[in-house]
Protein backbone atom coordinates (compact mmCIF):
# COMPACT_ATOMS: atom_id res chain seq x y z
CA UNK A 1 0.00 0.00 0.00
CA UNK A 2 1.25 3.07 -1.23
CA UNK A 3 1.45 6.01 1.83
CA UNK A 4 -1.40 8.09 0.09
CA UNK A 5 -3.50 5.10 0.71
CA UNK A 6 -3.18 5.61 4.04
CA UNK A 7 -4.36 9.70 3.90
CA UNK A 8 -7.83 8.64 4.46
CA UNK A 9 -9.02 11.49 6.51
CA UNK A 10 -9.07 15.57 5.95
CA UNK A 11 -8.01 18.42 6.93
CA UNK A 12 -8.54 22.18 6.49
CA UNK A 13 -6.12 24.84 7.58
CA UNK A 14 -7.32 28.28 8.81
CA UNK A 15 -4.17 30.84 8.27
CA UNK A 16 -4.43 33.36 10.38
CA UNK A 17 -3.50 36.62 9.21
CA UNK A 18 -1.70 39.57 11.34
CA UNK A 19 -2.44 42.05 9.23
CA UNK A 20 -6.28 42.42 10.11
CA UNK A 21 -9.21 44.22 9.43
CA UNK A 22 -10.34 47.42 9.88
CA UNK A 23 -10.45 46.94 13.50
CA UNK A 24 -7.31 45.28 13.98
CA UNK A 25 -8.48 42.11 14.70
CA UNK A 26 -6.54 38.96 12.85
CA UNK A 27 -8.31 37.69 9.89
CA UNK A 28 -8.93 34.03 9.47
CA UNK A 29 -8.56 32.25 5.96
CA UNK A 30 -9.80 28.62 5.57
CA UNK A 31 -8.12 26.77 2.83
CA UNK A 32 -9.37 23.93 0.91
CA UNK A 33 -9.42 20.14 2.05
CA UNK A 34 -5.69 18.52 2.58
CA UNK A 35 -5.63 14.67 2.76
CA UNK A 36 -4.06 13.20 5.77
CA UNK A 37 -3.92 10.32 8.24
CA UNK A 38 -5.29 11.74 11.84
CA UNK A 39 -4.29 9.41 14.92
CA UNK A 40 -5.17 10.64 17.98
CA UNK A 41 -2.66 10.70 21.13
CA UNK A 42 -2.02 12.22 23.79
CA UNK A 43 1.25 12.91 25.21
CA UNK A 44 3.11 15.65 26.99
CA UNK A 45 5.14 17.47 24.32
CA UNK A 46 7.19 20.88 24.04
CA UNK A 47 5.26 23.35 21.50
CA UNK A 48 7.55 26.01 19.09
CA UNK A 49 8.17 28.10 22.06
CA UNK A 50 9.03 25.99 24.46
CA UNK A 51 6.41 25.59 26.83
CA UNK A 52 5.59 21.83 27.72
CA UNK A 53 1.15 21.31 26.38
CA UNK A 54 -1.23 18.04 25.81
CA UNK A 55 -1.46 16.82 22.28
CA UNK A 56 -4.36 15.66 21.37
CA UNK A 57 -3.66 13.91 17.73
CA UNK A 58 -0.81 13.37 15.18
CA UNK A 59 -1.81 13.97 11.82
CA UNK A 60 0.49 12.42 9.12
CA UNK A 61 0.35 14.54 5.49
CA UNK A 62 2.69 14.92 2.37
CA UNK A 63 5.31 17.03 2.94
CA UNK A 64 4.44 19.37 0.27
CA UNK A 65 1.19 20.26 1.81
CA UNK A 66 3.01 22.01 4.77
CA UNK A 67 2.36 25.73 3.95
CA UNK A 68 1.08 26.77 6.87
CA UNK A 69 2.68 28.05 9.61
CA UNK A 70 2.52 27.21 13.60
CA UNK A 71 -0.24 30.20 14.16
CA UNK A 72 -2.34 28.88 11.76
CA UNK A 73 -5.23 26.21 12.80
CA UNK A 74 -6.46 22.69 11.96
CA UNK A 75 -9.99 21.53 11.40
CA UNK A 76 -10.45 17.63 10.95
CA UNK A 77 -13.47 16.03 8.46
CA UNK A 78 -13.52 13.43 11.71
CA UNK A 79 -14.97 15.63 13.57
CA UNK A 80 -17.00 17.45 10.70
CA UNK A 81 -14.94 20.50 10.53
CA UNK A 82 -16.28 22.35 14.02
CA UNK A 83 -13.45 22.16 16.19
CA UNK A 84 -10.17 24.60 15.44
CA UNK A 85 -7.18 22.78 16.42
CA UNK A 86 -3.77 24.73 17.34
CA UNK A 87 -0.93 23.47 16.13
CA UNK A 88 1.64 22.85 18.33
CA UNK A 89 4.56 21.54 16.07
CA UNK A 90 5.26 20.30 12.75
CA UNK A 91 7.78 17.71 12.00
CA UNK A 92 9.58 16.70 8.63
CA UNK A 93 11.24 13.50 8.94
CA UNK A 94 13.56 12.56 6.14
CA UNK A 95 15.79 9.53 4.92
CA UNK A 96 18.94 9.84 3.40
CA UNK A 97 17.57 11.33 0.33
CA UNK A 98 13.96 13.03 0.84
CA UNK A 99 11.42 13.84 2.89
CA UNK A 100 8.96 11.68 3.39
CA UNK A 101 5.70 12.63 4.75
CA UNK A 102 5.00 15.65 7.50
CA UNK A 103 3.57 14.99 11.11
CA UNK A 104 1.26 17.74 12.25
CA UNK A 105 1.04 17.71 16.16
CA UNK A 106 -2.55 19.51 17.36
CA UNK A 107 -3.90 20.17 20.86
């Protein structure tokens, strides 16, 4: 089985922008659906800055789907797009020669 045989879930990402509107307030952008592979598990884990937070899921994608950043937010098709996820890292594992596939850590 081929690894996009295994993206049988989706995801959408919601980039939020700093810019903002008229008020200041960030803007949210929700992009189109991204296959992936959700598994949920929780484990104590360091986010991007440091501080130590609950995961709540791994989500394994393509590697060229990461374009998104760690401010942005996850919604999952599992749970019928209703829930925004933060992200609290993204990993890129690679062999010797290429990367692989992504792993998308949400809370």
């Amino acid at each position: 089985m081929s690894f996009a045989g295994l993206l049988i879930n989706h995801m959408r990402v919601i980039q939020v922008s700093s810019a903002g509107d008229e008020w200041n307030e960030p803007t949210e952008t929700i992009g189109p659906a991204i296959a992936c592979r959700v598994m949920y598990d929780t484990r104590l884990m360091k986010d991007y800055k440091g501080e130590e937070v609950l995961s709540g899921a791994k989500i394994f994608c393509k590697p060229e789907h990461i374009t998104f950043e760690h401010e942005d937010q996850l919604q999952l098709d599992i749970e019928g797009y209703a829930k925004n996820h933060p992200i609290i890292t993204i990993k890129q594992p690679q062999n010797s020669v290429i990367l692989h596939h992504a792993e998308v850590w949400v809370k």
